[in-house]
C-alpha atoms as a PDB file:
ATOM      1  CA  UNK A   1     135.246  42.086  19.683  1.00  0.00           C
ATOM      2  CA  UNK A   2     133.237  42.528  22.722  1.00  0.00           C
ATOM      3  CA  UNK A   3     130.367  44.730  23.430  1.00  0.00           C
ATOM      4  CA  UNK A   4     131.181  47.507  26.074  1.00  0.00           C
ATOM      5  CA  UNK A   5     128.740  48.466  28.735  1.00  0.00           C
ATOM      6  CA  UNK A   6     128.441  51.797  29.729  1.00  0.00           C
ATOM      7  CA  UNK A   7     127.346  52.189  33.210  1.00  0.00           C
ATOM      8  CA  UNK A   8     125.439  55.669  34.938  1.00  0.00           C
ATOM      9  CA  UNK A   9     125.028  56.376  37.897  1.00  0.00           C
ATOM     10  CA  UNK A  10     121.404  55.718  39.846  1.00  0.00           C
ATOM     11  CA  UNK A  11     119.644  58.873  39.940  1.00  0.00           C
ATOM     12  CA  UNK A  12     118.354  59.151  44.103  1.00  0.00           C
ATOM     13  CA  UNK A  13     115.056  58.985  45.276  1.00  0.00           C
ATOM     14  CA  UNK A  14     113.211  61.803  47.242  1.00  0.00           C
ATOM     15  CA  UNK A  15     111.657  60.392  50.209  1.00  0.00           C
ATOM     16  CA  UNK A  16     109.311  61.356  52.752  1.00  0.00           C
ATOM     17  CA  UNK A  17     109.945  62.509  56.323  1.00  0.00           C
ATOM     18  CA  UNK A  18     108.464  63.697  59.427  1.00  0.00           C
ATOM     19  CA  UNK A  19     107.866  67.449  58.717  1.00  0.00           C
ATOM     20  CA  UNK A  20     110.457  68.469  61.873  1.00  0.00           C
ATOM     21  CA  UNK A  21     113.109  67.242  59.760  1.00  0.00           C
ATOM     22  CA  UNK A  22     113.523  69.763  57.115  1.00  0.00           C
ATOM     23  CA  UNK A  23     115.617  72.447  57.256  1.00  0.00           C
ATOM     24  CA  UNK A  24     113.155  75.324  56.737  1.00  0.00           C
ATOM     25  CA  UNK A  25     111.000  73.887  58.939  1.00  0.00           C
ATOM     26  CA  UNK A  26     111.307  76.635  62.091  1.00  0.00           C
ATOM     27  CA  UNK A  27     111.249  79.368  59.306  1.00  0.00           C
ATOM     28  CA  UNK A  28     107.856  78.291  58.215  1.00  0.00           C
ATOM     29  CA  UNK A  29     106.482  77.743  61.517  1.00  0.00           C
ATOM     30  CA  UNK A  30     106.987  81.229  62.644  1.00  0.00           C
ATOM     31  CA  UNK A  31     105.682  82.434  58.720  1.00  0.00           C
ATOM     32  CA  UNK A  32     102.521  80.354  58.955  1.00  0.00           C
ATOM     33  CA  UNK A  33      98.839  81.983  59.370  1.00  0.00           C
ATOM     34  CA  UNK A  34      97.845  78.673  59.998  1.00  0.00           C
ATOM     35  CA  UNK A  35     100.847  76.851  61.855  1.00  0.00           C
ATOM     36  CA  UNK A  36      98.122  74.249  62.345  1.00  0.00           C
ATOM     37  CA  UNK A  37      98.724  73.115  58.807  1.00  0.00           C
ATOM     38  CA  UNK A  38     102.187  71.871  60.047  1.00  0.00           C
ATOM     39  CA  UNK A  39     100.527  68.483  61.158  1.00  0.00           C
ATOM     40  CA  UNK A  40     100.159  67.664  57.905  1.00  0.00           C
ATOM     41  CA  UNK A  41     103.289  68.577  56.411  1.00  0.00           C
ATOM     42  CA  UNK A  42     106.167  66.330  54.841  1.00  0.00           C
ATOM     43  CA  UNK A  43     109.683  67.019  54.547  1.00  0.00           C
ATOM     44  CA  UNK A  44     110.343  65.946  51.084  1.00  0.00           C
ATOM     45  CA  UNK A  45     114.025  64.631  50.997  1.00  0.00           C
ATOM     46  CA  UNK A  46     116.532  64.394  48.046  1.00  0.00           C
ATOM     47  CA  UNK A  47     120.179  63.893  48.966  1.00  0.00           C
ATOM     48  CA  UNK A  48     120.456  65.077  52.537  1.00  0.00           C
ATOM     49  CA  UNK A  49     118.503  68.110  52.170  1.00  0.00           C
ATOM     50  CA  UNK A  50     114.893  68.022  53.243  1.00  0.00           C
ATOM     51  CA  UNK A  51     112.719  70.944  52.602  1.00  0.00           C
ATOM     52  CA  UNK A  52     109.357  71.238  53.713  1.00  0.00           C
ATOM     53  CA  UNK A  53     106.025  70.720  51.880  1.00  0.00           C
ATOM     54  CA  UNK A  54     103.241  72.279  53.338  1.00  0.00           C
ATOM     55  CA  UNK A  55      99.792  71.142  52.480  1.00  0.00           C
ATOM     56  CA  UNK A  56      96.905  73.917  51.369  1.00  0.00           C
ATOM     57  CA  UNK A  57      94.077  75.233  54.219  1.00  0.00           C
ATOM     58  CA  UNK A  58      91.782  77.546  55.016  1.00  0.00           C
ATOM     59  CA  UNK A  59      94.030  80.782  54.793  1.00  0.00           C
ATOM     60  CA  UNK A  60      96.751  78.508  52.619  1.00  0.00           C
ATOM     61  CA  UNK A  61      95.569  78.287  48.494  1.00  0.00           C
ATOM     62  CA  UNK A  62      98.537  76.721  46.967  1.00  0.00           C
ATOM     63  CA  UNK A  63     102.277  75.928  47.444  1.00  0.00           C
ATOM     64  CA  UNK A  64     105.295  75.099  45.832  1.00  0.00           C
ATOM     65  CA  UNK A  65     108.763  73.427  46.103  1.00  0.00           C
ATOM     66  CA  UNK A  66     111.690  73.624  44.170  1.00  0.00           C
ATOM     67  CA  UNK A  67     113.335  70.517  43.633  1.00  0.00           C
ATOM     68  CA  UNK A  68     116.024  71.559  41.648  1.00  0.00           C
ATOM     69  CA  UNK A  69     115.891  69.009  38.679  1.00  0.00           C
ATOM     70  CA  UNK A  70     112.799  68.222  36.625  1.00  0.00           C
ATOM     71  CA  UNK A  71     113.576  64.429  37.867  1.00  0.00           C
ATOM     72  CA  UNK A  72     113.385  65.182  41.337  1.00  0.00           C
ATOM     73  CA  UNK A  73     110.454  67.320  40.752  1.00  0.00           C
ATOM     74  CA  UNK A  74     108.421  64.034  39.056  1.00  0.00           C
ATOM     75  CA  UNK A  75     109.292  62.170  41.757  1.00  0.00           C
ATOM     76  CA  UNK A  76     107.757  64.848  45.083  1.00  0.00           C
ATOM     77  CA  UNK A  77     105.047  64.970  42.776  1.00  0.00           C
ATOM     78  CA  UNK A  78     104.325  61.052  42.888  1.00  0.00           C
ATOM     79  CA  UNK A  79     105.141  60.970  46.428  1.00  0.00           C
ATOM     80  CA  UNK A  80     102.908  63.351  47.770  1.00  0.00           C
ATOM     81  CA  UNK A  81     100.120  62.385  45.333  1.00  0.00           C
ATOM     82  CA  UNK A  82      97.018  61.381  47.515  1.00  0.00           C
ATOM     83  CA  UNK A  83      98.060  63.273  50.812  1.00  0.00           C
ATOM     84  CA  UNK A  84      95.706  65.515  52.156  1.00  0.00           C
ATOM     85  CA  UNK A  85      96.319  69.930  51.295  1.00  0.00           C
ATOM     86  CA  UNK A  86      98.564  68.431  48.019  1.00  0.00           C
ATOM     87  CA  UNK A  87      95.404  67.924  45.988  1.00  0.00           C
ATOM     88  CA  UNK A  88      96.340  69.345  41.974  1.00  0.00           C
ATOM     89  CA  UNK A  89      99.590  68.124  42.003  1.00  0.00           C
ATOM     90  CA  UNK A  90     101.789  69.244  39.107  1.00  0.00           C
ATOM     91  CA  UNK A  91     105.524  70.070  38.154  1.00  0.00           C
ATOM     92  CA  UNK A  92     106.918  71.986  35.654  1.00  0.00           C
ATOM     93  CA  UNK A  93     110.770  71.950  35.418  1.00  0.00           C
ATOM     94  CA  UNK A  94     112.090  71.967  38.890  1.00  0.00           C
ATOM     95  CA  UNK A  95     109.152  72.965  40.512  1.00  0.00           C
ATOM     96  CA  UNK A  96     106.180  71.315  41.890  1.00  0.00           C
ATOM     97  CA  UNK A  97     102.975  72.700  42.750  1.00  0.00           C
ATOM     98  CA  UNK A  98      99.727  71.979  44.603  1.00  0.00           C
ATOM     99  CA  UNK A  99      96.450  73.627  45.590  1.00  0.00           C
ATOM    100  CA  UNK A 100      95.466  76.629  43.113  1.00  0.00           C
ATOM    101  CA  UNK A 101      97.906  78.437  40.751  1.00  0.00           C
ATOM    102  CA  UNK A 102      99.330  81.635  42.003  1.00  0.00           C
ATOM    103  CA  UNK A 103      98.020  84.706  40.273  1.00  0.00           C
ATOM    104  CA  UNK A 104     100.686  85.675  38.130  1.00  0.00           C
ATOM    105  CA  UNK A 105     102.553  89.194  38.805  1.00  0.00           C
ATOM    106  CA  UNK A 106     101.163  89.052  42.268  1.00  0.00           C
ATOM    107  CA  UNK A 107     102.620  91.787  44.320  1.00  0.00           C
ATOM    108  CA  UNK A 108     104.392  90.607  47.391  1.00  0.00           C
ATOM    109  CA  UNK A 109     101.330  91.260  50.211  1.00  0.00           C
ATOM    110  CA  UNK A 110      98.923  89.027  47.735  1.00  0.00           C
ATOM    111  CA  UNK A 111     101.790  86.058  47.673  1.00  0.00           C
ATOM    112  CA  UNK A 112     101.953  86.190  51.090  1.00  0.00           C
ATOM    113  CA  UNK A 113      98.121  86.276  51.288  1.00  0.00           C
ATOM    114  CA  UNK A 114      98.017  83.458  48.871  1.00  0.00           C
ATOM    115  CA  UNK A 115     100.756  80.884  50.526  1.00  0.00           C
ATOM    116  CA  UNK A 116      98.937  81.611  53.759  1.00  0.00           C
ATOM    117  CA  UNK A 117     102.159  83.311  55.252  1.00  0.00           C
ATOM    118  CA  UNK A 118     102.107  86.407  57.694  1.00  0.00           C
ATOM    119  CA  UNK A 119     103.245  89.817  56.514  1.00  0.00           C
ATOM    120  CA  UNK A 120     107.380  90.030  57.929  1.00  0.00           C
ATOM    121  CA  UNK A 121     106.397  93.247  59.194  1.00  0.00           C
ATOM    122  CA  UNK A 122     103.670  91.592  61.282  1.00  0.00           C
ATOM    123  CA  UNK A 123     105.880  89.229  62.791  1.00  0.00           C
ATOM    124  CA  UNK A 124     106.453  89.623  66.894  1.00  0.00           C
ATOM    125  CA  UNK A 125     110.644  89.834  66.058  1.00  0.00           C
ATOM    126  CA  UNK A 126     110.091  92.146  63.027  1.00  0.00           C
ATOM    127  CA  UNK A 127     110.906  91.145  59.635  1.00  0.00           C
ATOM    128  CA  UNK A 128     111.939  87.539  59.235  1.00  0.00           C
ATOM    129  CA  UNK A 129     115.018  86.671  56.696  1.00  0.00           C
ATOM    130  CA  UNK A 130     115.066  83.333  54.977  1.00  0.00           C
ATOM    131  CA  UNK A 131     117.650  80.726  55.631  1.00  0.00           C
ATOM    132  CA  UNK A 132     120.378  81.415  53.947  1.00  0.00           C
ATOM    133  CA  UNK A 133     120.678  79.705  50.470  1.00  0.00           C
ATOM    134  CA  UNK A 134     117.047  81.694  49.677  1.00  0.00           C
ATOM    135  CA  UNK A 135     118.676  83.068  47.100  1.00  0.00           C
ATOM    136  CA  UNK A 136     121.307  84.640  49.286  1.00  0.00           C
ATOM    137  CA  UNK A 137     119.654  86.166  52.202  1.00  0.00           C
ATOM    138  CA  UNK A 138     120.946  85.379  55.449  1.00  0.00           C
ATOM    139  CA  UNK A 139     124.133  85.253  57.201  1.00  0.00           C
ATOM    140  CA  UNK A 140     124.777  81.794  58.123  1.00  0.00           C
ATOM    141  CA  UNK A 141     127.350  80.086  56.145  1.00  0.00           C
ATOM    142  CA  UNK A 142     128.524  76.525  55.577  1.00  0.00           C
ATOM    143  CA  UNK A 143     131.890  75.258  56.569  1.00  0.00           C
ATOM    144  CA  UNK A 144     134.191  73.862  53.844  1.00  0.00           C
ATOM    145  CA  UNK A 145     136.360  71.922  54.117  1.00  0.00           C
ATOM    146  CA  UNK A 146     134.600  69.695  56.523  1.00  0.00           C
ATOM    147  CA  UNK A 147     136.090  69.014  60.064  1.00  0.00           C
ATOM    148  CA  UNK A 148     138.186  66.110  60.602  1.00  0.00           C
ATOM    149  CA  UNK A 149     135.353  64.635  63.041  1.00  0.00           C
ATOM    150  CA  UNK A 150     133.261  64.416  59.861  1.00  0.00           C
ATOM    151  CA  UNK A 151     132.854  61.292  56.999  1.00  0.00           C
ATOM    152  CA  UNK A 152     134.686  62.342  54.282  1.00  0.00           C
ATOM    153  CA  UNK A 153     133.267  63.928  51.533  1.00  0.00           C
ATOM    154  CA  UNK A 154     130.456  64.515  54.079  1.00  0.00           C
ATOM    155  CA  UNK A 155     129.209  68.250  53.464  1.00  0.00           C
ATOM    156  CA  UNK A 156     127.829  70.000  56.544  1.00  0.00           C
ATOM    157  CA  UNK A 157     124.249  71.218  55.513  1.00  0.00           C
ATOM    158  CA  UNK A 158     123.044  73.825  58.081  1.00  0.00           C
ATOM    159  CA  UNK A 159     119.161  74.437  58.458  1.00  0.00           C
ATOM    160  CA  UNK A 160     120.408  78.088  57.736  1.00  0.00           C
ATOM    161  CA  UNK A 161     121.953  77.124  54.475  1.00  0.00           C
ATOM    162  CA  UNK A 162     119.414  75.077  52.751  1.00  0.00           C
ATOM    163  CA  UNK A 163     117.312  76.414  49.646  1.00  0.00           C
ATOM    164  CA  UNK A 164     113.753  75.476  50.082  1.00  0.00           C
ATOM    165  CA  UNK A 165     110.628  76.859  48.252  1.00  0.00           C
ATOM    166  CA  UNK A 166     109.688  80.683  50.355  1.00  0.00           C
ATOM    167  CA  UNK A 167     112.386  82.453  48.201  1.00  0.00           C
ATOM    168  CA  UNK A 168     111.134  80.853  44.809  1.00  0.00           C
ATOM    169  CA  UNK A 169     107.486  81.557  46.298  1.00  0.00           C
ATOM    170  CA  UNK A 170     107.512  85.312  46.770  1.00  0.00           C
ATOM    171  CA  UNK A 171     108.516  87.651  43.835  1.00  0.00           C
END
């Protein structure tokens, strides 16, 4: 009687991109206080959806990104360990976080205040929705099934459609 192997599959790696290459990436640029801090961003990649990490500044104390498995989580935290603004790395579940800890039960004008973002009210176009996939908010939408022009099982993933850490940030 032989032995049988059970085989699973390789959990993927997050890698690290060029900040322009995440999908949130125009949504924090206009959210910013400090869009300067964008030059030392990373778009932290798992599957093909990279969301952007932005490192803490002057008006910036701390930030977060939900990685949405403690695994992935481990791993953002080991790849941005050492980069400048990610200083007091840690995760906790699905999330990682750098820079100070958010006061808890902030109300939403101190979490802005403390993830260095501008009040949506503030903003030159008004108030500013996420992408959709923030926990809902937005309009754009996905298309399933993909078009024939596309690999298959390919699924389209639409900057608009991508969950990335401003909804988990703000209460």
């Amino acid at each position: 009687m032989s032995a049988r192997t059970v085989s699973f599959p390789k959990v993927p790696e997050v890698r690290l991109l060029p900040p322009q290459k995440a999908y949130d990436y125009e949504y924090w640029a206009r959210r910013l206080i400090q869009p300067e801090l964008l030059l030392g961003a990373v778009a932290v990649a798992i599957f093909q959806a990279p969301l952007l990490a932005v490192p803490t500044g002057a008006a910036r104390q701390g930030g977060q990104l939900h990685m949405g498995a403690e695994v992935f989580a481990q791993q953002a935290a080991l790849a941005l360990e050492g980069l400048p603004g990610f200083e007091q790395l840690s995760y906790s579940g699905p999330i990682v976080e750098w820079g100070d800890k958010r006061p808890a039960h902030c109300r939403p004008d101190q979490c802005h205040q403390f993830y260095g973002l501008r009040d949506p009210a503030e903003e030159p176009t008004g108030h500013t929705w996420p992408p959709a996939g923030h926990r809902g908010h937005g309009s754009g939408t996905g298309r399933w099934p993909p078009a024939p022009e596309q690999p298959p099982g390919w699924i389209p993933l639409l900057r608009e459609t991508v969950p990335a850490v401003a909804a988990t940030a703000l209460p």
